[in-house]
PDB file of N, CA and C in Angstrom:
ATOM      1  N   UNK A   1      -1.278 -15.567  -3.466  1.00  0.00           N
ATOM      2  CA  UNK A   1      -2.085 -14.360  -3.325  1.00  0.00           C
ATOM      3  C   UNK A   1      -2.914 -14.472  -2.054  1.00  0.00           C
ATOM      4  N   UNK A   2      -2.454 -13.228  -1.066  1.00  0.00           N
ATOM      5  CA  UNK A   2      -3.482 -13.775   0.151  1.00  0.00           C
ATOM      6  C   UNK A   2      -5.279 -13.094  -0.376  1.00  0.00           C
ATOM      7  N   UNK A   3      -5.820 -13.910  -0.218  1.00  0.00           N
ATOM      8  CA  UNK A   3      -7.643 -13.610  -0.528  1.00  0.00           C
ATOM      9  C   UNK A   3      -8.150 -13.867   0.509  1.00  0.00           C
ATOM     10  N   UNK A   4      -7.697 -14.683   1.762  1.00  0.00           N
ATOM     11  CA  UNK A   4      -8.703 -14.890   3.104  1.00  0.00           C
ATOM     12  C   UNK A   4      -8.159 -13.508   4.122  1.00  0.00           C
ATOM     13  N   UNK A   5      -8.455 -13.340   5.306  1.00  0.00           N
ATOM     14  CA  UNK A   5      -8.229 -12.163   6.273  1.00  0.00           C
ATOM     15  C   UNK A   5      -7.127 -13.350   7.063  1.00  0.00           C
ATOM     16  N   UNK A   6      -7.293 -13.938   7.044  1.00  0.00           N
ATOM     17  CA  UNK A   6      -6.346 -15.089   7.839  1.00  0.00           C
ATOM     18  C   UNK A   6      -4.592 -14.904   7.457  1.00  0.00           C
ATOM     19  N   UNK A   7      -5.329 -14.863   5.943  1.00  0.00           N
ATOM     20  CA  UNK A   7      -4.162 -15.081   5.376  1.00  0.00           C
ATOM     21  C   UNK A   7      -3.310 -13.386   4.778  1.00  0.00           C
ATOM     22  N   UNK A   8      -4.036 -12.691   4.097  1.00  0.00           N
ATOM     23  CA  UNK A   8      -3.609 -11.224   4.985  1.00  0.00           C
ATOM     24  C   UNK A   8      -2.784 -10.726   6.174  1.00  0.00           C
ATOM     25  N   UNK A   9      -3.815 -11.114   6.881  1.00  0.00           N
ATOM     26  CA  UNK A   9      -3.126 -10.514   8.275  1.00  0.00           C
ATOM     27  C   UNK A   9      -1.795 -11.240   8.279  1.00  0.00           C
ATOM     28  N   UNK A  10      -1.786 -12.306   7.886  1.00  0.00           N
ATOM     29  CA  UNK A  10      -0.399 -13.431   8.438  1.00  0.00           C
ATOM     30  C   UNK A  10       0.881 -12.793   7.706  1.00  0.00           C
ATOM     31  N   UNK A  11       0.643 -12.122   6.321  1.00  0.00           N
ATOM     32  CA  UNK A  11       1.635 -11.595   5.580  1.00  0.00           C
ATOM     33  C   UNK A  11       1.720 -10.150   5.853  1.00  0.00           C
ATOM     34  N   UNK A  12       0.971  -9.337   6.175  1.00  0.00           N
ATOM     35  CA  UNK A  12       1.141  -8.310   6.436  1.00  0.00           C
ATOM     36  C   UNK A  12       1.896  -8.138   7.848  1.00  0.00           C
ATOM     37  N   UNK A  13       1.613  -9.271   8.508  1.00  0.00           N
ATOM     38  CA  UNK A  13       2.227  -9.327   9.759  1.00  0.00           C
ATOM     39  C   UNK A  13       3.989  -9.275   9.606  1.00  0.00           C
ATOM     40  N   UNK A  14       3.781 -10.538   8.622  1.00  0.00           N
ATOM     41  CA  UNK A  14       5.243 -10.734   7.841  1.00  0.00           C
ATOM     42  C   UNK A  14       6.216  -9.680   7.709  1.00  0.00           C
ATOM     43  N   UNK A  15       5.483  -8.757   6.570  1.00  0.00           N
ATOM     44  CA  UNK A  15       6.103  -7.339   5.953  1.00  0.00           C
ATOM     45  C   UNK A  15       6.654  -6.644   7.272  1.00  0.00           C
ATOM     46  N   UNK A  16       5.643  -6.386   8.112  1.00  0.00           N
ATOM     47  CA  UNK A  16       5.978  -5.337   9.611  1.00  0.00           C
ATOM     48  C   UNK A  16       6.902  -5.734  10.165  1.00  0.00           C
ATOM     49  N   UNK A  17       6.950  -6.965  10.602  1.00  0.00           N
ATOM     50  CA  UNK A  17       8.183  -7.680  11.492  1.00  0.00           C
ATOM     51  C   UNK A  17       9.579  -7.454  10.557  1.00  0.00           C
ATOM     52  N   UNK A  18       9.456  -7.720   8.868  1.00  0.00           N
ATOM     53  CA  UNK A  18      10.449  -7.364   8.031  1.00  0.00           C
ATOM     54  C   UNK A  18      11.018  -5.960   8.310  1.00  0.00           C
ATOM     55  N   UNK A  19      10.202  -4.842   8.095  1.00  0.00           N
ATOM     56  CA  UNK A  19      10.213  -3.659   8.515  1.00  0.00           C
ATOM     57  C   UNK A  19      10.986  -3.159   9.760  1.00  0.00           C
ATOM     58  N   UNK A  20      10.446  -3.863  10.679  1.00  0.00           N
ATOM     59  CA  UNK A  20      10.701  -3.222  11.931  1.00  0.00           C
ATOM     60  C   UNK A  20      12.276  -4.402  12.167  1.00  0.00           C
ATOM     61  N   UNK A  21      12.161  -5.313  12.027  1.00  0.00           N
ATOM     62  CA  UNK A  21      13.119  -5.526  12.205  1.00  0.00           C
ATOM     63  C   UNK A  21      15.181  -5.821  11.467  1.00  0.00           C
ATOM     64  N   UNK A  22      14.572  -5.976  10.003  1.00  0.00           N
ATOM     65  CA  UNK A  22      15.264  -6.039   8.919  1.00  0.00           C
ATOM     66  C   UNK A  22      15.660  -4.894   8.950  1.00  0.00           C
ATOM     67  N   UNK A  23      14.868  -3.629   9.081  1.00  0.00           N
ATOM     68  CA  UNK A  23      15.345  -2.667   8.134  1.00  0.00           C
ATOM     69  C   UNK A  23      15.231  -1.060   9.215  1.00  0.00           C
ATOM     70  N   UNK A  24      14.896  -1.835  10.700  1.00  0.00           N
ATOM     71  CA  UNK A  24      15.267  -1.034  12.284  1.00  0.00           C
ATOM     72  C   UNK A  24      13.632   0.331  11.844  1.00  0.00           C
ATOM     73  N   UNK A  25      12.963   0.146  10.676  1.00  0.00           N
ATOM     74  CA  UNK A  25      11.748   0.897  10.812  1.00  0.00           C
ATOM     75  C   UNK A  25      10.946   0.978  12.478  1.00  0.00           C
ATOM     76  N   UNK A  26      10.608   2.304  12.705  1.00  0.00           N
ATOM     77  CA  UNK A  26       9.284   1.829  13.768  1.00  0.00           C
ATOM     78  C   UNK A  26       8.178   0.856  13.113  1.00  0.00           C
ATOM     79  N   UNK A  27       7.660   1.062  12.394  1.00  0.00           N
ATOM     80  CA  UNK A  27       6.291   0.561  12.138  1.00  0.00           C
ATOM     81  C   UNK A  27       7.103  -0.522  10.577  1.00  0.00           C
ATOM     82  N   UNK A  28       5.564  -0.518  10.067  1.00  0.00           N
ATOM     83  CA  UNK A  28       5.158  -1.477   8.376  1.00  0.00           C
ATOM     84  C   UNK A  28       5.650   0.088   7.572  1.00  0.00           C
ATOM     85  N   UNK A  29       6.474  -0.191   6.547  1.00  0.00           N
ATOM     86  CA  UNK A  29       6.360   1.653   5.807  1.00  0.00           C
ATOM     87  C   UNK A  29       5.239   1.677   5.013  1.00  0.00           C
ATOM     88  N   UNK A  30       4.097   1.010   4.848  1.00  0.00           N
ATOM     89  CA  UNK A  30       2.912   1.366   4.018  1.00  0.00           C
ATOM     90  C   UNK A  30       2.326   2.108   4.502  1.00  0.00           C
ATOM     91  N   UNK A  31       1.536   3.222   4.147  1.00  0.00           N
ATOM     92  CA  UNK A  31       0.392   3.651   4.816  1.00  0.00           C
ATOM     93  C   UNK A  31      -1.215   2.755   4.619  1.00  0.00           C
ATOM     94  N   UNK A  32      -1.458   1.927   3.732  1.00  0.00           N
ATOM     95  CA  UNK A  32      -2.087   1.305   3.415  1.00  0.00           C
ATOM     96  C   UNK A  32      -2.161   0.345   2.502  1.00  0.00           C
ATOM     97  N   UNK A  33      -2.165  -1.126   2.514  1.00  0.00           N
ATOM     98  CA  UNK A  33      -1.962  -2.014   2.246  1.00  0.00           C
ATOM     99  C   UNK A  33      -3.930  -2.816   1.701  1.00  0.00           C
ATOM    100  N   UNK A  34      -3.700  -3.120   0.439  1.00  0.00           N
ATOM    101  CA  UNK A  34      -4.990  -3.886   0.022  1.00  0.00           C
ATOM    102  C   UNK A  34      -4.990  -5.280  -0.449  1.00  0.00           C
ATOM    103  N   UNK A  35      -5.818  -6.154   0.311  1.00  0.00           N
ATOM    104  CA  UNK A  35      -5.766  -7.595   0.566  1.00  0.00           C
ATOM    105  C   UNK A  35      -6.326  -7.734  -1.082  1.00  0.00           C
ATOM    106  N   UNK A  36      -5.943  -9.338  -1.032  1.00  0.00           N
ATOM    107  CA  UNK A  36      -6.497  -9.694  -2.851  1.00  0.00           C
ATOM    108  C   UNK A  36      -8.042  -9.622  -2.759  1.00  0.00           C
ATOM    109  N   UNK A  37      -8.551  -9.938  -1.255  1.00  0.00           N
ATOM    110  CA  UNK A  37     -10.412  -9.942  -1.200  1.00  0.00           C
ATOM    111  C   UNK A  37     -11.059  -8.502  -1.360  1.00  0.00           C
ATOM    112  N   UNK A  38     -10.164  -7.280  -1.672  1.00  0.00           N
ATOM    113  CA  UNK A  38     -10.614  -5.998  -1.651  1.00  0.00           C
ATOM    114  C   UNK A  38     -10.156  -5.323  -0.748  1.00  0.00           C
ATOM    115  N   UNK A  39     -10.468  -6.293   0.900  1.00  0.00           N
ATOM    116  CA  UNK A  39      -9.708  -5.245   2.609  1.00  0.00           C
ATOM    117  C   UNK A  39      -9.584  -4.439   2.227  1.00  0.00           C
ATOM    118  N   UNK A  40      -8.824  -3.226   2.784  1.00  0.00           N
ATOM    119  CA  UNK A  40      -7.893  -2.257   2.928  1.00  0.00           C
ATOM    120  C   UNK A  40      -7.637  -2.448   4.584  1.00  0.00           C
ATOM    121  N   UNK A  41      -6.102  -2.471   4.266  1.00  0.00           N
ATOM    122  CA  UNK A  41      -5.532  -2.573   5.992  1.00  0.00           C
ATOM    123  C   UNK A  41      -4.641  -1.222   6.293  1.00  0.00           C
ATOM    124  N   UNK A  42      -4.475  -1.084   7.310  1.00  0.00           N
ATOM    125  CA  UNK A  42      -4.492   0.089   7.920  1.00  0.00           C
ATOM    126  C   UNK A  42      -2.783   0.170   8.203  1.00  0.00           C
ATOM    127  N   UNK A  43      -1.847   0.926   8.030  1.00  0.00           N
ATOM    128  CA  UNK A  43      -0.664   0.370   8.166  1.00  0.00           C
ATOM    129  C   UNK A  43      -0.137   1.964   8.559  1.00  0.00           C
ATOM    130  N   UNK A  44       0.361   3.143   8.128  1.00  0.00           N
ATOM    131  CA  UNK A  44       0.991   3.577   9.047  1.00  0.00           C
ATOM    132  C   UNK A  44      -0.549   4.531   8.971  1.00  0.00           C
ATOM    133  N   UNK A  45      -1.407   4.735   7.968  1.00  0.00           N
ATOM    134  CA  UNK A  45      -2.392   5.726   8.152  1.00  0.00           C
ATOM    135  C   UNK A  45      -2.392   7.103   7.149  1.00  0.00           C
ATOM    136  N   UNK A  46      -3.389   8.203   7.419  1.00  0.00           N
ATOM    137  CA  UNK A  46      -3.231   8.926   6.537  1.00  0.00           C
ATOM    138  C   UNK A  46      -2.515  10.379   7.363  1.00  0.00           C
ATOM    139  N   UNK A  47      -1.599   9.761   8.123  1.00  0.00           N
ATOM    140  CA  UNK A  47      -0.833  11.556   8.758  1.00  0.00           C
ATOM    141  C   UNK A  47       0.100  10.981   9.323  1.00  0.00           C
ATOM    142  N   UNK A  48       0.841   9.921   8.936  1.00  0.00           N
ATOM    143  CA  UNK A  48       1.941   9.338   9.613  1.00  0.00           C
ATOM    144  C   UNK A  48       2.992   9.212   7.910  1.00  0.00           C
ATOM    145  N   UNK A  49       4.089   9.979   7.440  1.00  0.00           N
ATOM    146  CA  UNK A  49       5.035   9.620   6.317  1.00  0.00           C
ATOM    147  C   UNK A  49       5.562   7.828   6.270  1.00  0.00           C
ATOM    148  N   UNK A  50       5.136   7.742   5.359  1.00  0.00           N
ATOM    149  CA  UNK A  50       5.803   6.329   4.592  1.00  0.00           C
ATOM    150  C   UNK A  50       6.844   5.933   4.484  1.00  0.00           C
ATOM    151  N   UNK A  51       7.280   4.846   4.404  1.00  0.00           N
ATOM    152  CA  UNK A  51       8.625   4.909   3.889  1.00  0.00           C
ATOM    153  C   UNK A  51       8.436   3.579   3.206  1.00  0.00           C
ATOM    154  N   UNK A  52       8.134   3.727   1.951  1.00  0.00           N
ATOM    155  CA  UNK A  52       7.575   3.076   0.897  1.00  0.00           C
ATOM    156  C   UNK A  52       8.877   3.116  -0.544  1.00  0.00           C
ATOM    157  N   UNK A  53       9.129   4.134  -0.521  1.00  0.00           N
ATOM    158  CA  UNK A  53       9.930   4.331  -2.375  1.00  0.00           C
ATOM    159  C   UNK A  53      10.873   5.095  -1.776  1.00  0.00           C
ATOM    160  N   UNK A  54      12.048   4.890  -1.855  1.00  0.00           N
ATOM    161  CA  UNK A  54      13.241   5.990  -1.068  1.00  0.00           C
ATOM    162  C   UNK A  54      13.514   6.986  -2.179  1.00  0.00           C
ATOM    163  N   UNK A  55      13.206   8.153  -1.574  1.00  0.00           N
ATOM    164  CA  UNK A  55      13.163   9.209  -2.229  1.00  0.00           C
ATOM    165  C   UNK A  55      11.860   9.986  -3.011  1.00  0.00           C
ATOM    166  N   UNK A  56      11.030   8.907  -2.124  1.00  0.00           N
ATOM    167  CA  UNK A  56       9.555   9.396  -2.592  1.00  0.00           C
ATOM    168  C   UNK A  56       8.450   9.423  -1.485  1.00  0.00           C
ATOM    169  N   UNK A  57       8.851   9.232  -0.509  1.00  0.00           N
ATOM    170  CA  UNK A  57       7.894   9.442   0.443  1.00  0.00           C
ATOM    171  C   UNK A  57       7.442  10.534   1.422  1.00  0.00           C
ATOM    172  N   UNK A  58       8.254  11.544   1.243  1.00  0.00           N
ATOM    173  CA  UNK A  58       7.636  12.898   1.470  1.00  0.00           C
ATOM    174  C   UNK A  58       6.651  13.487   0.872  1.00  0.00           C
ATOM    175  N   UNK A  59       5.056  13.908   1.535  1.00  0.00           N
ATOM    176  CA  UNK A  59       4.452  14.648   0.948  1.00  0.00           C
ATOM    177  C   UNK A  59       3.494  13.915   0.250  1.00  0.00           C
ATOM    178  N   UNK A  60       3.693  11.980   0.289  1.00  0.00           N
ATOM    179  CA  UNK A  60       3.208  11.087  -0.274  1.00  0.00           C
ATOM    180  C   UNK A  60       2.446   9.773   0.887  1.00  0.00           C
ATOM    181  N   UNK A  61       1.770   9.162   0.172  1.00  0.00           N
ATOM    182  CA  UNK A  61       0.935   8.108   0.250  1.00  0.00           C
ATOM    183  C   UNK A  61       1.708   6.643  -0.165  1.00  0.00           C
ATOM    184  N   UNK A  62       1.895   5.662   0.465  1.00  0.00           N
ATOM    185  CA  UNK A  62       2.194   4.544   0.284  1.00  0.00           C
ATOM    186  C   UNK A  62       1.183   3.719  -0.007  1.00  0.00           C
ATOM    187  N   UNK A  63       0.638   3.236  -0.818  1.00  0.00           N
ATOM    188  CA  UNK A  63      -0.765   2.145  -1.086  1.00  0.00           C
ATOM    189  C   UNK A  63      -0.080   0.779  -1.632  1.00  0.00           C
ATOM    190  N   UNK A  64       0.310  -0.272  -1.297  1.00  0.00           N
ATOM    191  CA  UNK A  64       0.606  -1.827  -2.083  1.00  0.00           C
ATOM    192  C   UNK A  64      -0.573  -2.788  -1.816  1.00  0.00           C
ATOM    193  N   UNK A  65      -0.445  -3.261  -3.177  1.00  0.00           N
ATOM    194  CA  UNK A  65      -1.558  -4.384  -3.341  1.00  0.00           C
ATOM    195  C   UNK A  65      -0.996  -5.918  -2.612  1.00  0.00           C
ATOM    196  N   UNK A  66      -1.170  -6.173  -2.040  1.00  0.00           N
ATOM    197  CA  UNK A  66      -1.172  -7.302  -1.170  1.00  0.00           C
ATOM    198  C   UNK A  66      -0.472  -8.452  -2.763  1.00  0.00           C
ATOM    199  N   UNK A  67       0.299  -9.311  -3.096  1.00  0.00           N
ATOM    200  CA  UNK A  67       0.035 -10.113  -4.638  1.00  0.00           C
ATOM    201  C   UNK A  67       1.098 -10.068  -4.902  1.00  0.00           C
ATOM    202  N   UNK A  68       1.568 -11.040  -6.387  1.00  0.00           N
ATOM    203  CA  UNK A  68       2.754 -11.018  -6.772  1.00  0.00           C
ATOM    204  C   UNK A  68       2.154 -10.936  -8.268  1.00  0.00           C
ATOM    205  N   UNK A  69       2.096  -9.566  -9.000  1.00  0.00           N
ATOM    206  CA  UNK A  69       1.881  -9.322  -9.911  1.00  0.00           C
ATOM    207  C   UNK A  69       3.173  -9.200 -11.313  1.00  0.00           C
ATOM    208  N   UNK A  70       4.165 -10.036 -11.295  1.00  0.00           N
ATOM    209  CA  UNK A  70       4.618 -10.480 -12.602  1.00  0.00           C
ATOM    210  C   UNK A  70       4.300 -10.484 -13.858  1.00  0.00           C
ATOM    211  N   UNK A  71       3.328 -11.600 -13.489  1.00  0.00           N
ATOM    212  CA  UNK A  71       2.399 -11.812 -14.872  1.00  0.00           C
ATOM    213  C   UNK A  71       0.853 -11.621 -14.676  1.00  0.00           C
ATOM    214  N   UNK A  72       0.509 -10.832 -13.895  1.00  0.00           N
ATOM    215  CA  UNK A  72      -1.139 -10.230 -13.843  1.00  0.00           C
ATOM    216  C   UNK A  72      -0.920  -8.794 -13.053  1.00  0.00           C
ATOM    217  N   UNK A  73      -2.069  -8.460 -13.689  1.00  0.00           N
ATOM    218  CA  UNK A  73      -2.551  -6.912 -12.245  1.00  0.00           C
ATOM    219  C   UNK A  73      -3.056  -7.151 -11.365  1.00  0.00           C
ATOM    220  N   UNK A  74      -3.580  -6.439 -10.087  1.00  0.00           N
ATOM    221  CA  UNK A  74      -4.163  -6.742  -9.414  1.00  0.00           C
ATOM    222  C   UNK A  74      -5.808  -6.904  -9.542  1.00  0.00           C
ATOM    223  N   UNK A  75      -6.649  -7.535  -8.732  1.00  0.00           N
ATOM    224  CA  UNK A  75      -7.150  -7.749  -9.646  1.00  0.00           C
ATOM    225  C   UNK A  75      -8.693  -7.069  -9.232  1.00  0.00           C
ATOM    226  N   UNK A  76      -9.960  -7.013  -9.624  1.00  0.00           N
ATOM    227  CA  UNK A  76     -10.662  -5.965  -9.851  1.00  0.00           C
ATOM    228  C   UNK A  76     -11.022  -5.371  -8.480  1.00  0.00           C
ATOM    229  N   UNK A  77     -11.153  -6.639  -7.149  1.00  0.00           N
ATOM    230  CA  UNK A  77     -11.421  -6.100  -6.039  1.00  0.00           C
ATOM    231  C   UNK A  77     -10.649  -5.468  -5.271  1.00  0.00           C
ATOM    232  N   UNK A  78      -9.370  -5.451  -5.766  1.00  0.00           N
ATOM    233  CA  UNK A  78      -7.817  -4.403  -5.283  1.00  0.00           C
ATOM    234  C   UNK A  78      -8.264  -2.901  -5.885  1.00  0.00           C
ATOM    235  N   UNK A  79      -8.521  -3.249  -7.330  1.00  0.00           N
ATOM    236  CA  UNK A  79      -8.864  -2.114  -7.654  1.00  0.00           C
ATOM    237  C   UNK A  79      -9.934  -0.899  -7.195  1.00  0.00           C
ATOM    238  N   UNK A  80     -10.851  -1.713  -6.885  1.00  0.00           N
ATOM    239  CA  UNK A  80     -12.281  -1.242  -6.587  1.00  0.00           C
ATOM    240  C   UNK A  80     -12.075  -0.636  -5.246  1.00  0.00           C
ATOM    241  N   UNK A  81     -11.536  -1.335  -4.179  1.00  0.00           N
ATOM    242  CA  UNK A  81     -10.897  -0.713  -2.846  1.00  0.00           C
ATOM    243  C   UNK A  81      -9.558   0.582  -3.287  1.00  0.00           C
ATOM    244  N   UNK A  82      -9.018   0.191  -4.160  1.00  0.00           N
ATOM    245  CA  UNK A  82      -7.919   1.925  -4.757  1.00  0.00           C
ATOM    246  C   UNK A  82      -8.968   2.973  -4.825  1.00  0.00           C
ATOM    247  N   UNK A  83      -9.889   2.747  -5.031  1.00  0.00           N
ATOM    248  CA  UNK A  83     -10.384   3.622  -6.050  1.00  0.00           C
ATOM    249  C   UNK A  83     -11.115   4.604  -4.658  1.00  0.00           C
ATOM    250  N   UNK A  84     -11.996   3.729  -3.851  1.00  0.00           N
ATOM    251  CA  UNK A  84     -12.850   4.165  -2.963  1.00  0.00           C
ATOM    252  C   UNK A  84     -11.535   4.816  -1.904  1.00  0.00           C
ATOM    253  N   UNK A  85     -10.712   4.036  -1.560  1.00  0.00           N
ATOM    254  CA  UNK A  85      -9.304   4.067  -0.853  1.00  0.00           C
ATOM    255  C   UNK A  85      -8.902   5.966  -1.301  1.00  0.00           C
ATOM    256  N   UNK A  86      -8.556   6.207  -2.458  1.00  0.00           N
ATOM    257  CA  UNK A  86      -8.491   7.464  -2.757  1.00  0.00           C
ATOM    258  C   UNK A  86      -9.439   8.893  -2.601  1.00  0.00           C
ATOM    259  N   UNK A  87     -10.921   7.912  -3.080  1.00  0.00           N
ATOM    260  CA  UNK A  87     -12.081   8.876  -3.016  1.00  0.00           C
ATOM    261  C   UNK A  87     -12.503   9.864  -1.071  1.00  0.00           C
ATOM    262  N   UNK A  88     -11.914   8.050  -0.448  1.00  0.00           N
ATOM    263  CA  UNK A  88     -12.580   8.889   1.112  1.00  0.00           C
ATOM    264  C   UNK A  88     -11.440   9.613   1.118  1.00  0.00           C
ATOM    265  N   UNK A  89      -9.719   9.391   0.482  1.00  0.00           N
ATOM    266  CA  UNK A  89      -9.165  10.625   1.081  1.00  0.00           C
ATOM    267  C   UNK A  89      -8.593  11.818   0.127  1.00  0.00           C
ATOM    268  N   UNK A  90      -9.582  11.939  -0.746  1.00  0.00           N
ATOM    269  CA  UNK A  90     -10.148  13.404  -1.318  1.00  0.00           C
ATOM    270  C   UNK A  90     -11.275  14.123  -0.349  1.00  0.00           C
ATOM    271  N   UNK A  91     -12.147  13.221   0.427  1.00  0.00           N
ATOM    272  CA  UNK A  91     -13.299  13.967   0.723  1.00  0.00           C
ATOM    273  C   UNK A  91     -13.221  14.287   2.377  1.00  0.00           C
ATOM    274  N   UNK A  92     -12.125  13.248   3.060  1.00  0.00           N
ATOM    275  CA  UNK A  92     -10.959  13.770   4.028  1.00  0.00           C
ATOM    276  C   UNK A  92     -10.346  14.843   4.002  1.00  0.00           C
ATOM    277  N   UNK A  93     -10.131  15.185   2.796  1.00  0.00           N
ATOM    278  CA  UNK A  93      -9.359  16.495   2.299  1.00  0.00           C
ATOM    279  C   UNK A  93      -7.448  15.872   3.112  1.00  0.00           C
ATOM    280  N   UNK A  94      -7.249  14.740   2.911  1.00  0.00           N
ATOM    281  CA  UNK A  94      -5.922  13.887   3.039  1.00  0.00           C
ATOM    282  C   UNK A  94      -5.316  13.325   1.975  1.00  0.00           C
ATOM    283  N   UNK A  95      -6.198  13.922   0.551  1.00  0.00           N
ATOM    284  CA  UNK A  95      -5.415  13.723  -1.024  1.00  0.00           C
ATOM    285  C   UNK A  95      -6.070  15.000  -1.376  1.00  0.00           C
ATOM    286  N   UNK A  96      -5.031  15.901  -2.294  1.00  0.00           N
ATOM    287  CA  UNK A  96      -5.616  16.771  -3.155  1.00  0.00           C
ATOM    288  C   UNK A  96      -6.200  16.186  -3.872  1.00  0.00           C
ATOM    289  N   UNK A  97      -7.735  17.283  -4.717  1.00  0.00           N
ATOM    290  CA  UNK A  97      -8.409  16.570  -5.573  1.00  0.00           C
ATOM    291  C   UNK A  97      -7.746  16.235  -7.068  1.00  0.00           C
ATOM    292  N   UNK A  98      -6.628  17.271  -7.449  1.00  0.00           N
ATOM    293  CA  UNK A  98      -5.448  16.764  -8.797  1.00  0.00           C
ATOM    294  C   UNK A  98      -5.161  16.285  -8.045  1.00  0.00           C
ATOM    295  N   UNK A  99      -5.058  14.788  -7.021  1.00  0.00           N
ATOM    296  CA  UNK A  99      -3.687  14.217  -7.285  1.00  0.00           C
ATOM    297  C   UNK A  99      -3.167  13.525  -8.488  1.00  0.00           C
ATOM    298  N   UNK A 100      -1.936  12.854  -8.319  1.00  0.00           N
ATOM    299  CA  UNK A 100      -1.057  12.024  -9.263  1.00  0.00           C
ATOM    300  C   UNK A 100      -1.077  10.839  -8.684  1.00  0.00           C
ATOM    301  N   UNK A 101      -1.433   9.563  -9.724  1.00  0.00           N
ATOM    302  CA  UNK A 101      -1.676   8.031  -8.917  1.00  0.00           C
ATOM    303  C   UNK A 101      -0.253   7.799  -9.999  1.00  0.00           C
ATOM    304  N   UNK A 102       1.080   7.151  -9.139  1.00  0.00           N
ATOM    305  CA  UNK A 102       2.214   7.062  -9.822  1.00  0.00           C
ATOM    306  C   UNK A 102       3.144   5.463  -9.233  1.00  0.00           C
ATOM    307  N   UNK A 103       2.942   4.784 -10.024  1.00  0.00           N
ATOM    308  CA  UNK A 103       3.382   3.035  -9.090  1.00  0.00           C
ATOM    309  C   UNK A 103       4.854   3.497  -8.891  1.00  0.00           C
ATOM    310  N   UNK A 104       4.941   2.277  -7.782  1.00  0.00           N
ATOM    311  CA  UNK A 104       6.114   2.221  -7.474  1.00  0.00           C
ATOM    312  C   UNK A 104       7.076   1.978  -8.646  1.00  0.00           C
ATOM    313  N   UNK A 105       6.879   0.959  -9.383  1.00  0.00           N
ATOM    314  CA  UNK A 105       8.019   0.374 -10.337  1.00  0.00           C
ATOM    315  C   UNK A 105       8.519   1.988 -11.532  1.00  0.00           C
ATOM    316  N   UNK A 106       7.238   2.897 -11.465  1.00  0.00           N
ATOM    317  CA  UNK A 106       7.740   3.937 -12.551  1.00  0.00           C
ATOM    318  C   UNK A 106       9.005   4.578 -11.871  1.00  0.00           C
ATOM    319  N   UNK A 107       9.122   4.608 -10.274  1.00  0.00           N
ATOM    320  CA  UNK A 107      10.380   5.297 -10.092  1.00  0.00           C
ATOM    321  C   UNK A 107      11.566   4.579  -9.436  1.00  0.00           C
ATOM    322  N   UNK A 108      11.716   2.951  -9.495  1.00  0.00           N
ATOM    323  CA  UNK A 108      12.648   2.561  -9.129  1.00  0.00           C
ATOM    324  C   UNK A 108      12.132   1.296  -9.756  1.00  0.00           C
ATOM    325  N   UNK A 109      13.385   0.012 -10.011  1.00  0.00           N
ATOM    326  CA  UNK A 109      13.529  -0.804 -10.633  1.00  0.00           C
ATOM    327  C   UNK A 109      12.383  -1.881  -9.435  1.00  0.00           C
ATOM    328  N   UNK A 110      11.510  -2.589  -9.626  1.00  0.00           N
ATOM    329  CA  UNK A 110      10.574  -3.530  -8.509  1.00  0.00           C
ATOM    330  C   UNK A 110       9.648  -3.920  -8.992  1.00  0.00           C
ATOM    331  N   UNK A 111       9.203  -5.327  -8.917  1.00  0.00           N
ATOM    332  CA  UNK A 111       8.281  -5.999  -9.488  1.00  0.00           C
ATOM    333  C   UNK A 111       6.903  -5.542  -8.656  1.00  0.00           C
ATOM    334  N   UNK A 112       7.126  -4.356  -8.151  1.00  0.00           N
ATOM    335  CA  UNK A 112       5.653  -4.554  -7.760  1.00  0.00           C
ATOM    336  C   UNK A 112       5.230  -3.434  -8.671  1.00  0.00           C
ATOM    337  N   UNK A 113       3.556  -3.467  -8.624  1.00  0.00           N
ATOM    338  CA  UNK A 113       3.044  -2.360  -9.622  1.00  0.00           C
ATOM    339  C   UNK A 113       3.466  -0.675  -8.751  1.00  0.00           C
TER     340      UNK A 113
END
């Protein structure tokens, strides 16, 4: 679980280079990515499309918790950054205020939440 910024950055670095180069992406497909210490890192943003869930990233938000949640959730300071993470972009007016918070794993087979 990365919890330092050291160690964050080093995996998120990871994912992008995966991205961009594994899979010929421009960028990381997250729009935002949250470290196990709470962070929130900045990855494609809130006006750039995702490419996070194939077949779900139109019209949508990419958010992954930094973790390998198997056998735990993430854990309260992931949460606590979702939460605020959503709130500035309701008051951005860059989430409707109904939105739908919907994990990845509900629409394709993936161990992540």
């Amino acid at each position: 679980e990365a919890l330092t910024l050291a160690q964050c950055c080093n995996l998120i670095r990871n994912i992008q280079m995966n991205h961009i180069e594994a899979r010929q992406w421009f960028d990381i497909g997250f729009n935002f990515l949250i470290g196990g210490d709470g962070s929130v890192y900045f990855g494609r943003g809130w006006d750039w499309q995702g490419a996070h869930t194939k077949g779900y990233n139109l019209g949508t938000l990419g958010i992954t918790m930094i973790g390998t949640f198997t056998h735990k959730l993430p854990n309260n300071r992931q949460m606590t950054a979702l939460r605020k993470l959503l709130e500035l972009g309701v008051k951005m007016k860059k989430i409707k205020k109904d939105y739908s918070l919907i994990t990845q794993c509900q629409l394709q087979h993936t161990w992540t939440p």
